[in-house]
Protein backbone atom coordinates (compact mmCIF):
# COMPACT_ATOMS: atom_id res chain seq x y z
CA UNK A 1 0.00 0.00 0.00
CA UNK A 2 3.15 2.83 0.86
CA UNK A 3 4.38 1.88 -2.33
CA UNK A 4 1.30 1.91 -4.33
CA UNK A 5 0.38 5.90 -2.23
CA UNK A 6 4.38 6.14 -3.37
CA UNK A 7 3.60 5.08 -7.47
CA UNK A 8 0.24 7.01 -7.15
CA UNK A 9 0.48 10.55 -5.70
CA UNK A 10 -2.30 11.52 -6.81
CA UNK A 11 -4.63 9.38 -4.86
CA UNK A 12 -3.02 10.56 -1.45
CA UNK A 13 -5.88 13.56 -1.12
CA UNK A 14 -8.26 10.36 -1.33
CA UNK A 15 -6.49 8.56 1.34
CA UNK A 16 -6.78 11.70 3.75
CA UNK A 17 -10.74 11.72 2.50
CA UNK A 18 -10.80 7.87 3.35
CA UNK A 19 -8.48 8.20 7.02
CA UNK A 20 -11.16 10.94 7.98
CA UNK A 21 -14.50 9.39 7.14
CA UNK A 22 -16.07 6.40 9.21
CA UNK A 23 -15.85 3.96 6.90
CA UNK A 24 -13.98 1.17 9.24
CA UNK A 25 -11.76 -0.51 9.07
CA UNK A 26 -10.83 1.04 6.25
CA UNK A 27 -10.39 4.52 7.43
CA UNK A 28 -7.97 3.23 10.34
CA UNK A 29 -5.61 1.90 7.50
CA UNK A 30 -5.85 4.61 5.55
CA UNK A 31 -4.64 7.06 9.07
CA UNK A 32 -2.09 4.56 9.29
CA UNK A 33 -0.95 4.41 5.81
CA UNK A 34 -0.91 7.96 5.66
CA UNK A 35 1.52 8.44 8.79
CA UNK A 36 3.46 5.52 6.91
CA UNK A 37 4.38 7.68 4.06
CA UNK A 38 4.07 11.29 4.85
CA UNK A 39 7.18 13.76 5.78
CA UNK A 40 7.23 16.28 8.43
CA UNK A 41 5.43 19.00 7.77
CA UNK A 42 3.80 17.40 5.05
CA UNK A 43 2.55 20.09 2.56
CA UNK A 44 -0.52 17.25 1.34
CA UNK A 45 -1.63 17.40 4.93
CA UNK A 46 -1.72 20.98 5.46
CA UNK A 47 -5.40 22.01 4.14
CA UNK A 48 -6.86 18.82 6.02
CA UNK A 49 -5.61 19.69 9.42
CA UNK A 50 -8.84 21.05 10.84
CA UNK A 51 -11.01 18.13 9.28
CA UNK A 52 -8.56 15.71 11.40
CA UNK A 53 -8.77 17.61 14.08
CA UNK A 54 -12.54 18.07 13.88
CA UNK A 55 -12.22 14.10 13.23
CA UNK A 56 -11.00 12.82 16.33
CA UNK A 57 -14.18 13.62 19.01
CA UNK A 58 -16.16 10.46 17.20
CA UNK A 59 -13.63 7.81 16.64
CA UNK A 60 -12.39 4.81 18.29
CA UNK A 61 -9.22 4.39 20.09
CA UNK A 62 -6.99 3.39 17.59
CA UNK A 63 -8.30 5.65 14.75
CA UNK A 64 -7.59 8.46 17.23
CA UNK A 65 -4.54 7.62 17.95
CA UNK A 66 -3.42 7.38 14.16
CA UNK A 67 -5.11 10.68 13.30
CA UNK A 68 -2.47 12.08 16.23
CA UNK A 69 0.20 10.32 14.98
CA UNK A 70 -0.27 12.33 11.55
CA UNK A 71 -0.60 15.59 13.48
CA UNK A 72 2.49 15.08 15.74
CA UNK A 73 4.56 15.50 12.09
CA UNK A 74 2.58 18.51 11.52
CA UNK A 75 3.44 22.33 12.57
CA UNK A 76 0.36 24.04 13.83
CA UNK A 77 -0.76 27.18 14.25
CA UNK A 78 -1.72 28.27 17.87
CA UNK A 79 -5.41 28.30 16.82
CA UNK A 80 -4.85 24.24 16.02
CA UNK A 81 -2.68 24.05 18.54
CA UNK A 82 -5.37 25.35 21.17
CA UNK A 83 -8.05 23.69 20.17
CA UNK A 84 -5.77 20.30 19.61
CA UNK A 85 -4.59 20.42 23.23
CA UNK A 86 -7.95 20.46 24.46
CA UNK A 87 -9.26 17.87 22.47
CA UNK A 88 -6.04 15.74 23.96
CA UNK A 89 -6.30 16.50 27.40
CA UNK A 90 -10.35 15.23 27.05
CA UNK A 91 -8.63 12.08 25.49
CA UNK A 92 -5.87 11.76 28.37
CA UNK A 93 -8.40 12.15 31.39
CA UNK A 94 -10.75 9.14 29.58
CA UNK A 95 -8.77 6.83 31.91
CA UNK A 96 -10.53 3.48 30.06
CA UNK A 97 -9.25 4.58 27.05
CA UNK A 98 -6.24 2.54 25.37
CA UNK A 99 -3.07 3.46 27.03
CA UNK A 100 -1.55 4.00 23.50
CA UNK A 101 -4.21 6.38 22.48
CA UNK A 102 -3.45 7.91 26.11
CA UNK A 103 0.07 8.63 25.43
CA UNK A 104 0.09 9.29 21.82
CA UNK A 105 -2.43 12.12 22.99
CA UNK A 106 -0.20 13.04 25.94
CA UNK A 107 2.92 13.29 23.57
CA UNK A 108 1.26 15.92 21.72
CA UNK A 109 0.32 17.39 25.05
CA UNK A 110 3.79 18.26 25.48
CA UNK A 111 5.08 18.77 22.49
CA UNK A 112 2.77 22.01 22.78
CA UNK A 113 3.11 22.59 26.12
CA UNK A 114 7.02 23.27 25.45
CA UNK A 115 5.79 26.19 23.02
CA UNK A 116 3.79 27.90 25.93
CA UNK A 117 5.11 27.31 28.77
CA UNK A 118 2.14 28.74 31.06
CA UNK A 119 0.45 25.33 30.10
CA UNK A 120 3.40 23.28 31.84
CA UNK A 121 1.06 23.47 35.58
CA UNK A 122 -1.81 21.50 33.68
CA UNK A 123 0.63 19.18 32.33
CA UNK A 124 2.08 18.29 35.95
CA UNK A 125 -1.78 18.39 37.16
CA UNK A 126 -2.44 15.51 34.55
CA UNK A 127 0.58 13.28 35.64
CA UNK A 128 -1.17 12.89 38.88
CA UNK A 129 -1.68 9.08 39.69
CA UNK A 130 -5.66 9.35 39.37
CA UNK A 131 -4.64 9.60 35.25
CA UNK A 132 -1.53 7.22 35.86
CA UNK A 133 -2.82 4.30 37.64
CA UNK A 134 -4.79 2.37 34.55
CA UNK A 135 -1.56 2.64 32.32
CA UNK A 136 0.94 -0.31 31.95
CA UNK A 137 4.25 -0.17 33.68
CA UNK A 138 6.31 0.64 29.92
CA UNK A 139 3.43 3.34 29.36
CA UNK A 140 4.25 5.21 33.18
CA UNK A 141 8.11 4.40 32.45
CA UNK A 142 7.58 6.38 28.92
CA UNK A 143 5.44 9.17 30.45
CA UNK A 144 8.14 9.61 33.71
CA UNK A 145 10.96 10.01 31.00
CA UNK A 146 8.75 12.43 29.03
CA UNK A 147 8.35 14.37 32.44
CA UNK A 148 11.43 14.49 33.37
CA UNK A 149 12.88 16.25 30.19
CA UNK A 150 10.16 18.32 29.87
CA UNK A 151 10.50 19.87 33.22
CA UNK A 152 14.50 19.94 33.16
């Protein structure tokens, strides 16, 4: 499939159609295949970033998480960026969620938290063990290390 998106350019702006709609499980491959093949800063990605954003509130767990993984390459304005933090932090405190949407949504947490530093206080707030205690012992591990650079 990365090779075909590769041969085919062309059809990516389908794929991004496809990775936003609900038309599963085909639109979690195509989130995936997307992250698969797309640079940083992708310039293919850049007039679908408030569609994905305005994506994530209705799907599942692993959709979500893919959708984030393609915004984690992207640079966002702060308008995205504000909006994007708060649909993450909804995602984070949804402690029966998948710990790998969890993080994935708690990387990006950060990652914009480190541009505006006045959100670093609800960052700490959210590593509080109410949000901690559901995650597996690699997932803490992984968020402790993330912690600990981002407040050094």
């Amino acid at each position: 499939m990365i090779s075909y998106l590769d041969a085919h350019p062309e059809d990516f702006e389908q794929a991004i159609e496809l990775a936003i709609s609900n038309k599963q499980p085909y639109s979690w491959r195509a989130a995936w295949l997307l992250w698969s093949c797309m640079e940083g800063n992708d310039p293919r990605i850049l007039g679908y970033i408030k569609k994905i954003i305005a994506a994530l509130a209705d799907k599942n767990d692993g959709h979500q998480r893919e959708l984030l993984k393609i915004l984690l390459l992207m640079e966002l304005n702060e308008e995205y960026e504000g909006f994007l933090f708060q649909v993450c932090v909804t995602i984070w405190e949804k402690i029966n969620k998948k710990p790998s949407v969890r993080f994935t949504a708690f990387q990006f947490m950060v990652k914009i938290a480190k541009k505006h530093p006045a959100l670093s206080n609800e960052i700490i707030f959210l590593t509080q063990n109410q949000y901690l205690d559901s995650l597996s012992p690699g997932v803490k591990k992984s968020i402790f290390k993330m912690m600990k650079k981002f407040i050094s």
